[in-house]
PDB file of N, CA and C in Angstrom:
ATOM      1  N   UNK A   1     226.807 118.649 128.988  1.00  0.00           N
ATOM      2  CA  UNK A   1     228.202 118.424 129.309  1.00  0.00           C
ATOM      3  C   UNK A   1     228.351 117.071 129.981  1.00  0.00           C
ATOM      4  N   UNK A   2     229.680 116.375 129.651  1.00  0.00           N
ATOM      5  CA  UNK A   2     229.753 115.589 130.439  1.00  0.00           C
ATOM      6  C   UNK A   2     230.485 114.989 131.641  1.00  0.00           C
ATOM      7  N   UNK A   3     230.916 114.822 132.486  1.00  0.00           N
ATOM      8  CA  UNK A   3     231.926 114.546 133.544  1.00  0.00           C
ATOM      9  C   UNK A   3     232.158 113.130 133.962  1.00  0.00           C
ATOM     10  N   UNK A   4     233.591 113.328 133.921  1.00  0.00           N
ATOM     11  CA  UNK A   4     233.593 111.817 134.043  1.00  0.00           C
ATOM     12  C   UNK A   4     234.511 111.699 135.706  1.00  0.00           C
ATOM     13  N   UNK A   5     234.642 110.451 136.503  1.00  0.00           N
ATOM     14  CA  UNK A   5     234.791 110.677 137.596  1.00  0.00           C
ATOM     15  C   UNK A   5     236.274 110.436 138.133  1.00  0.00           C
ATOM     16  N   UNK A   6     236.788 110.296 137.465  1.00  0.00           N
ATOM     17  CA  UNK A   6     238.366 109.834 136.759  1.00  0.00           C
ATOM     18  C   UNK A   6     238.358 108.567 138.199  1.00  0.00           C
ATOM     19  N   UNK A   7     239.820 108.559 138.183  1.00  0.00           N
ATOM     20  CA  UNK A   7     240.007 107.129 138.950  1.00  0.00           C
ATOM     21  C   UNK A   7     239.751 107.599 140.302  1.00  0.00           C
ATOM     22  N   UNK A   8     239.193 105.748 140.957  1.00  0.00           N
ATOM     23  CA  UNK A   8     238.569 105.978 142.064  1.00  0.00           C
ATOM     24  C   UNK A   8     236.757 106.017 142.352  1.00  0.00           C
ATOM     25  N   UNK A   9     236.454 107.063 141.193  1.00  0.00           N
ATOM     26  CA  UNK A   9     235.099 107.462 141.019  1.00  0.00           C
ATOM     27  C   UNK A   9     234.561 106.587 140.898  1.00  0.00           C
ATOM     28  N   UNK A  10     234.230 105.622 140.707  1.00  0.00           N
ATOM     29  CA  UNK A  10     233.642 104.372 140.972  1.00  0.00           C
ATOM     30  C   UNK A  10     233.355 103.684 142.953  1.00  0.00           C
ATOM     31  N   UNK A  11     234.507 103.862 143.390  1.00  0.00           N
ATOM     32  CA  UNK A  11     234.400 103.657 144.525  1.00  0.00           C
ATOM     33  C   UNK A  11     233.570 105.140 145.541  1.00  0.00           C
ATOM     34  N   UNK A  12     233.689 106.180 144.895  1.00  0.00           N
ATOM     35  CA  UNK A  12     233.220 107.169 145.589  1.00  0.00           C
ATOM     36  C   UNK A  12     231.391 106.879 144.883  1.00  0.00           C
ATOM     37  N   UNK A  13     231.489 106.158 144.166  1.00  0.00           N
ATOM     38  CA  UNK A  13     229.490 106.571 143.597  1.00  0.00           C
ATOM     39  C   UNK A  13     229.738 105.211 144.322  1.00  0.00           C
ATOM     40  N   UNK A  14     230.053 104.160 144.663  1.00  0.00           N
ATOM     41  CA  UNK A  14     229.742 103.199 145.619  1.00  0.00           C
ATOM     42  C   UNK A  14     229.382 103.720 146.815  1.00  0.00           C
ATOM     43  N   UNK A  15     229.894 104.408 148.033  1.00  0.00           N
ATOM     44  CA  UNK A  15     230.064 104.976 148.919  1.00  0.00           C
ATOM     45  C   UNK A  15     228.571 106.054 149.234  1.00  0.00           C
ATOM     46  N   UNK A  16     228.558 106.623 147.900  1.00  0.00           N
ATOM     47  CA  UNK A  16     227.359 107.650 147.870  1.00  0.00           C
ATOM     48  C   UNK A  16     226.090 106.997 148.239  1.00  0.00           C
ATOM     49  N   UNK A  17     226.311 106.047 146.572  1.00  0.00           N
ATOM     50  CA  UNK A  17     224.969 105.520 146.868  1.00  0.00           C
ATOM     51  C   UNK A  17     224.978 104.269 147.997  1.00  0.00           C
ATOM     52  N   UNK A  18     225.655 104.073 148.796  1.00  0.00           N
ATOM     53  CA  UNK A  18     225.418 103.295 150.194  1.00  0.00           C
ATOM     54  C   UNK A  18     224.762 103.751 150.654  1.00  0.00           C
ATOM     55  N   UNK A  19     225.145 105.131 151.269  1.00  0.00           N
ATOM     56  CA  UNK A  19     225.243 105.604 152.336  1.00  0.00           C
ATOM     57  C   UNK A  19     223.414 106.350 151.932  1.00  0.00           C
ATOM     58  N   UNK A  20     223.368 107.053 150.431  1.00  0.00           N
ATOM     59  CA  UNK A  20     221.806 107.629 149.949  1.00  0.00           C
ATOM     60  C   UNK A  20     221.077 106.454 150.608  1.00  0.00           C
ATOM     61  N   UNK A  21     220.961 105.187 149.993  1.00  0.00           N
ATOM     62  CA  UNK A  21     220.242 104.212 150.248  1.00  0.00           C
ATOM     63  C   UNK A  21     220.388 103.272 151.620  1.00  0.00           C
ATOM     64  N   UNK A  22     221.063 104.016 152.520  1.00  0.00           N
ATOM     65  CA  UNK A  22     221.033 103.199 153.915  1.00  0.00           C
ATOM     66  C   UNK A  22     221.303 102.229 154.290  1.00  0.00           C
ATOM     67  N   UNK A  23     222.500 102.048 153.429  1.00  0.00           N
ATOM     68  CA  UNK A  23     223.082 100.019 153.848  1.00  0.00           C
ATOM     69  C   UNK A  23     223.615 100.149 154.648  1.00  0.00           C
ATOM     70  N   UNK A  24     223.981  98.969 155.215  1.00  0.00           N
ATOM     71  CA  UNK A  24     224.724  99.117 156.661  1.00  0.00           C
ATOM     72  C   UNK A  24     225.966  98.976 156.238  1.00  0.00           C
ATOM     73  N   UNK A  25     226.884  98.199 154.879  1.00  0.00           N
ATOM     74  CA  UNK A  25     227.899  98.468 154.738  1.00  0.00           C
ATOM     75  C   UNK A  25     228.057  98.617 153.388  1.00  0.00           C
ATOM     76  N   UNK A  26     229.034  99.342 152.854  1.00  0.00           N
ATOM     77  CA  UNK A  26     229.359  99.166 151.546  1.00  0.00           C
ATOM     78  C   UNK A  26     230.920  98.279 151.643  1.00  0.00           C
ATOM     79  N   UNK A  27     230.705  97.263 150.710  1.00  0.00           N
ATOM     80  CA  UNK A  27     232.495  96.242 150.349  1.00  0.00           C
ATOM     81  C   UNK A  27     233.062  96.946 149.166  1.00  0.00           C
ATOM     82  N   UNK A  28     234.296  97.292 148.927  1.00  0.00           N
ATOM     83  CA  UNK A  28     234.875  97.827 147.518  1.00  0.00           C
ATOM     84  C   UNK A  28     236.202  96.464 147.721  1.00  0.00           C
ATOM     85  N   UNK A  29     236.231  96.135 146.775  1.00  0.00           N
ATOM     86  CA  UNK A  29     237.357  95.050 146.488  1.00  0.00           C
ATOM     87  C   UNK A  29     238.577  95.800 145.851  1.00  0.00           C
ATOM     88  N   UNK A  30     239.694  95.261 146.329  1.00  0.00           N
ATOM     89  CA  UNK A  30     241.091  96.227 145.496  1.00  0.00           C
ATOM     90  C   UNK A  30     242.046  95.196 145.481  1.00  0.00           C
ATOM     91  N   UNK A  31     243.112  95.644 144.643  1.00  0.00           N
ATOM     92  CA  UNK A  31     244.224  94.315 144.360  1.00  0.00           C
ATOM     93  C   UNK A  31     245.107  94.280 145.195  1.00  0.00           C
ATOM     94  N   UNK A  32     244.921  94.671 145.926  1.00  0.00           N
ATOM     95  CA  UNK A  32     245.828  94.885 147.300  1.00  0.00           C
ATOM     96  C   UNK A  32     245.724  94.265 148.300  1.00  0.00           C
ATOM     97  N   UNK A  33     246.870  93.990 148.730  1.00  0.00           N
ATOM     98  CA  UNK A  33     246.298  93.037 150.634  1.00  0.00           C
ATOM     99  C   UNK A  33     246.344  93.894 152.057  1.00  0.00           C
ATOM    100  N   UNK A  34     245.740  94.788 151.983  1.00  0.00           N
ATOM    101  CA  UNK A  34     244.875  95.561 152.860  1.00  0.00           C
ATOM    102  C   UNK A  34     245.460  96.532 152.461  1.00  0.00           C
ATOM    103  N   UNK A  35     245.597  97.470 153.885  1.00  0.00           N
ATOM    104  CA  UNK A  35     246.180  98.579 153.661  1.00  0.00           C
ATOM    105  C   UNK A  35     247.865  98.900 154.237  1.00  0.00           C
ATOM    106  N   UNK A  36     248.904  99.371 153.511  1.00  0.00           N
ATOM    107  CA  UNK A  36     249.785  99.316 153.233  1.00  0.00           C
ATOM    108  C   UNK A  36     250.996 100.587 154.418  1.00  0.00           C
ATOM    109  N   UNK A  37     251.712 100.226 154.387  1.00  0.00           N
ATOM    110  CA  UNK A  37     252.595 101.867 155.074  1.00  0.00           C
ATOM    111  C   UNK A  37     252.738 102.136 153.988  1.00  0.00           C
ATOM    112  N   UNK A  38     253.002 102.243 153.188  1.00  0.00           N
ATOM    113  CA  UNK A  38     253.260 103.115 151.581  1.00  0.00           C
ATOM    114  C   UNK A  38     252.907 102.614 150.378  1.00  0.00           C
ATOM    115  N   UNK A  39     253.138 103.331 149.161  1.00  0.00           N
ATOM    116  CA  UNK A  39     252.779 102.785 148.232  1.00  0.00           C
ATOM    117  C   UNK A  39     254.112 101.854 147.831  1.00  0.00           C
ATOM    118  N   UNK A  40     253.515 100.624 147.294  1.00  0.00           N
ATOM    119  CA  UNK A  40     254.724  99.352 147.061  1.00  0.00           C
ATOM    120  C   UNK A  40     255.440  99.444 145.756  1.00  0.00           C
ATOM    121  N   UNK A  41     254.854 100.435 144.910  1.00  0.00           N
ATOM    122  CA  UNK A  41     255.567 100.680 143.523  1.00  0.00           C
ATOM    123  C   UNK A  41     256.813 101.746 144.003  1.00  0.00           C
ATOM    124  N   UNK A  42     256.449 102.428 145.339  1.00  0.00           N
ATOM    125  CA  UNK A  42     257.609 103.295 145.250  1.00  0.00           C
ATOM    126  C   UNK A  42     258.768 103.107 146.311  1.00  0.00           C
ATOM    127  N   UNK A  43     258.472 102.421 147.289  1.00  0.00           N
ATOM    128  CA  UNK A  43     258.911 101.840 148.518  1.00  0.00           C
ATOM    129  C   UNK A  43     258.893 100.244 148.444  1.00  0.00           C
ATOM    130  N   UNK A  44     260.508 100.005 148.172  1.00  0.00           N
ATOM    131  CA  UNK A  44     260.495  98.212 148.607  1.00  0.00           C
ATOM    132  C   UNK A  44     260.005  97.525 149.865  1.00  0.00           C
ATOM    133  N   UNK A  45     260.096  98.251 150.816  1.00  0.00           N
ATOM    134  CA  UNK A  45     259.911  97.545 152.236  1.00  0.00           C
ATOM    135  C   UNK A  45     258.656  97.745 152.584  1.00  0.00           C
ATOM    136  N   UNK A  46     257.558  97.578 151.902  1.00  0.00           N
ATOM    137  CA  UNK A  46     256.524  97.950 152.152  1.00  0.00           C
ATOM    138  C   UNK A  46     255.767  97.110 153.243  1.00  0.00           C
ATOM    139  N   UNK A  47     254.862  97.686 154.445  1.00  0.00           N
ATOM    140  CA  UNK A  47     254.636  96.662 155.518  1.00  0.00           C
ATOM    141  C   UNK A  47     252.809  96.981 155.655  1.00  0.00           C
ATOM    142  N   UNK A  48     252.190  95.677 155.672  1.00  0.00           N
ATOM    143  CA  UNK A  48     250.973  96.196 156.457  1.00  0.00           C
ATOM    144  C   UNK A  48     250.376  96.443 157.078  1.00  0.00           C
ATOM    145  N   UNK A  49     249.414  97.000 157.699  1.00  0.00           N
ATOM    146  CA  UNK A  49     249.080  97.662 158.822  1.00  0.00           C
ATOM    147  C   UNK A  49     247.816  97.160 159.409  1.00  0.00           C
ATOM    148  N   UNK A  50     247.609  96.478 160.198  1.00  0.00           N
ATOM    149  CA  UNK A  50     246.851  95.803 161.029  1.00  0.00           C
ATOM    150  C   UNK A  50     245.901  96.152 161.946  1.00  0.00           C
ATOM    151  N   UNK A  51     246.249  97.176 161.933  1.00  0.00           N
ATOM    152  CA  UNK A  51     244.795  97.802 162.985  1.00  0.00           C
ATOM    153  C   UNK A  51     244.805  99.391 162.548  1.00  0.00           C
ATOM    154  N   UNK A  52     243.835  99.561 161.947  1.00  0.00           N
ATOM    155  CA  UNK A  52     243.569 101.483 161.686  1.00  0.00           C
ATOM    156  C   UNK A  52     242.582 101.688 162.405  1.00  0.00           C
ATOM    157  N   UNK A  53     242.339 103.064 163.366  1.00  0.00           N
ATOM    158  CA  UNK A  53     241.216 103.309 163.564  1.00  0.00           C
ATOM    159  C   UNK A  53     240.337 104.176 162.781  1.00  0.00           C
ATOM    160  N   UNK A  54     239.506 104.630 162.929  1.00  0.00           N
ATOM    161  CA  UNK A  54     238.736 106.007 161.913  1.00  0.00           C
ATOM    162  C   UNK A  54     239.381 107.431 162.111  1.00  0.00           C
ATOM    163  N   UNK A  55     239.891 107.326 163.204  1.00  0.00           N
ATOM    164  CA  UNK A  55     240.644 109.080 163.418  1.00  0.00           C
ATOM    165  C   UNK A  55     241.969 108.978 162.589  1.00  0.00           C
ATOM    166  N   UNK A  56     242.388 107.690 162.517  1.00  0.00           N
ATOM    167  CA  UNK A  56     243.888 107.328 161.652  1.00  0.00           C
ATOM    168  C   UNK A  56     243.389 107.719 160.228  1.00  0.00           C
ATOM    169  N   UNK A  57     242.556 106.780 160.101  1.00  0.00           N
ATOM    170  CA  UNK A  57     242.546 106.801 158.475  1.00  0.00           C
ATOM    171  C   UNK A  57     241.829 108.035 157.640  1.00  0.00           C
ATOM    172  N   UNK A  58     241.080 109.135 158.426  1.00  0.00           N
ATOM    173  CA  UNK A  58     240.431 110.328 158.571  1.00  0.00           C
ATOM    174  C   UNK A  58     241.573 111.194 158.141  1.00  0.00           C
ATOM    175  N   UNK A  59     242.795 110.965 159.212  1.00  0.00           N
ATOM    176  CA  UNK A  59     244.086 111.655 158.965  1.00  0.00           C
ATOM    177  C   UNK A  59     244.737 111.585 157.704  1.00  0.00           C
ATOM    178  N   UNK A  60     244.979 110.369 157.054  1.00  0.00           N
ATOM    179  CA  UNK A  60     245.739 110.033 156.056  1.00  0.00           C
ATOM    180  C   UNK A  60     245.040 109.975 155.087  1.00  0.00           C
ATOM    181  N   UNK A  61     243.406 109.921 155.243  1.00  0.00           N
ATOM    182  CA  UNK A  61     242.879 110.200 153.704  1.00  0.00           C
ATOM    183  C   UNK A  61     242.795 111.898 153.242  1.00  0.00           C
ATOM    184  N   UNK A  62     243.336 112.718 154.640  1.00  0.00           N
ATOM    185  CA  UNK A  62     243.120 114.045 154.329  1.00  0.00           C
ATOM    186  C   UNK A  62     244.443 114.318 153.820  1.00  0.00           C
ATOM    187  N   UNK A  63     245.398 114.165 154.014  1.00  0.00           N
ATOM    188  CA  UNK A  63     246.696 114.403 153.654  1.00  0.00           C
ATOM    189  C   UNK A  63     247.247 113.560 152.249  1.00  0.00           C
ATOM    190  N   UNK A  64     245.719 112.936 151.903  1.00  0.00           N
ATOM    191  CA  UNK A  64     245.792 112.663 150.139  1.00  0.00           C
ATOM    192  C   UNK A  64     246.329 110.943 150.035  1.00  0.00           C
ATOM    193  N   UNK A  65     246.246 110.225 151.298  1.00  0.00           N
ATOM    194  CA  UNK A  65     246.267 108.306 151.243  1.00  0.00           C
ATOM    195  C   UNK A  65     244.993 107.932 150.677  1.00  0.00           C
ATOM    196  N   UNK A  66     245.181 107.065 149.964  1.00  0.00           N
ATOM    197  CA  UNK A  66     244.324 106.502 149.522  1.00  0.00           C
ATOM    198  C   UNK A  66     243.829 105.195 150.290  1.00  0.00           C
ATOM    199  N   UNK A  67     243.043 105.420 151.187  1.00  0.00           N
ATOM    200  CA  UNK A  67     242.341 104.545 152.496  1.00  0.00           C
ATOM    201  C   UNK A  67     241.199 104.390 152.045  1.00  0.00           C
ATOM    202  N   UNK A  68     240.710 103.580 152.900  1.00  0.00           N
ATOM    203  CA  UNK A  68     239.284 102.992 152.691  1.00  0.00           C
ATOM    204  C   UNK A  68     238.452 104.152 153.326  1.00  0.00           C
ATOM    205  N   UNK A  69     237.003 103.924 153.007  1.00  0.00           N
ATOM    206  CA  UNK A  69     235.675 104.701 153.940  1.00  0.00           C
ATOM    207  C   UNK A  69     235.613 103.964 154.843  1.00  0.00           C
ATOM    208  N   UNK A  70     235.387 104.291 155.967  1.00  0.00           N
ATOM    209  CA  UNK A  70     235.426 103.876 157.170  1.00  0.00           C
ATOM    210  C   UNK A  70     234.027 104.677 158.140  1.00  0.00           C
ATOM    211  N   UNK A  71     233.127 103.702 158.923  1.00  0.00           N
ATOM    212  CA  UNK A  71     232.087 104.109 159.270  1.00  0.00           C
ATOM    213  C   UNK A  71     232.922 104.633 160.994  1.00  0.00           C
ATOM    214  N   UNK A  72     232.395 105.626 161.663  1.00  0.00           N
ATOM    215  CA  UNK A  72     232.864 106.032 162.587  1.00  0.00           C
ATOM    216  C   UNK A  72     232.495 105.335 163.893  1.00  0.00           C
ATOM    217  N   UNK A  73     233.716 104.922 164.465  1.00  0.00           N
ATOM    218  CA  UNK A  73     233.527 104.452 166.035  1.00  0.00           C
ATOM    219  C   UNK A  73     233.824 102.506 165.037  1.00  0.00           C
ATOM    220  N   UNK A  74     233.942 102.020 164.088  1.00  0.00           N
ATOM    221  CA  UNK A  74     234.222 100.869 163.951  1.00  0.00           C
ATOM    222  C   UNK A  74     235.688 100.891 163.317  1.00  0.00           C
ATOM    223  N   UNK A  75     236.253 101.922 162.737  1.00  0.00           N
ATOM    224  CA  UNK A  75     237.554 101.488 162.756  1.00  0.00           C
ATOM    225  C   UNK A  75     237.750 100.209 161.426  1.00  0.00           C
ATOM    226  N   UNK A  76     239.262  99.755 161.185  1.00  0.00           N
ATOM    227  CA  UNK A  76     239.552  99.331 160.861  1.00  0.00           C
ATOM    228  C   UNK A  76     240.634  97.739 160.615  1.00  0.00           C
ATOM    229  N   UNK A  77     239.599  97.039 160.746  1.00  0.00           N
ATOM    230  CA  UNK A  77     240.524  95.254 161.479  1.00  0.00           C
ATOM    231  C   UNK A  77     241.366  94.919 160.082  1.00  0.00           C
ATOM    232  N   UNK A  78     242.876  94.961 160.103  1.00  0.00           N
ATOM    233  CA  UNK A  78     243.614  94.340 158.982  1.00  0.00           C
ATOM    234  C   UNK A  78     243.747  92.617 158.632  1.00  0.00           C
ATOM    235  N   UNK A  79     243.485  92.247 157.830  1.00  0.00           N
ATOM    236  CA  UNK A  79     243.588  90.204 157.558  1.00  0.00           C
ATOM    237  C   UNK A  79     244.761  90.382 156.380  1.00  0.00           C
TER     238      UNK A  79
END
């Protein structure tokens, strides 16, 4: 059988195999300029967000945001 990892899945077998193989960080590149208050296709006023910590983005990737992996206790610096 085969499975495929639909979208995203690429960034999650990034993540895996980081973390299997013990790097100290994994980078995923996206077309986006960081991370967003909403999605910009559905919301005009879209603003970015400049400082996430790991308990933030913990929150909003559980409630189905599409956030970055984030290593715990480093948080998240927005550019």
């Amino acid at each position: 059988a085969i499975t495929t990892l639909g979208r995203g899945g690429s960034d999650l077998t990034a993540t895996v195999l980081g973390a299997a193989l013990q790097l100290p960080e994994v980078q995923v590149w996206k077309d986006v300029d960081g991370v967003l208050t909403s999605d910009p296709r559905l919301v005009p006023h879209t603003r970015p967000v400049t400082e996430l910590t790991f308990e933030e983005a913990t929150e909003l990737a559980y409630f189905g945001a599409q956030v970055a992996c984030l290593v715990p206790g480093q948080g998240l610096q927005g550019w």
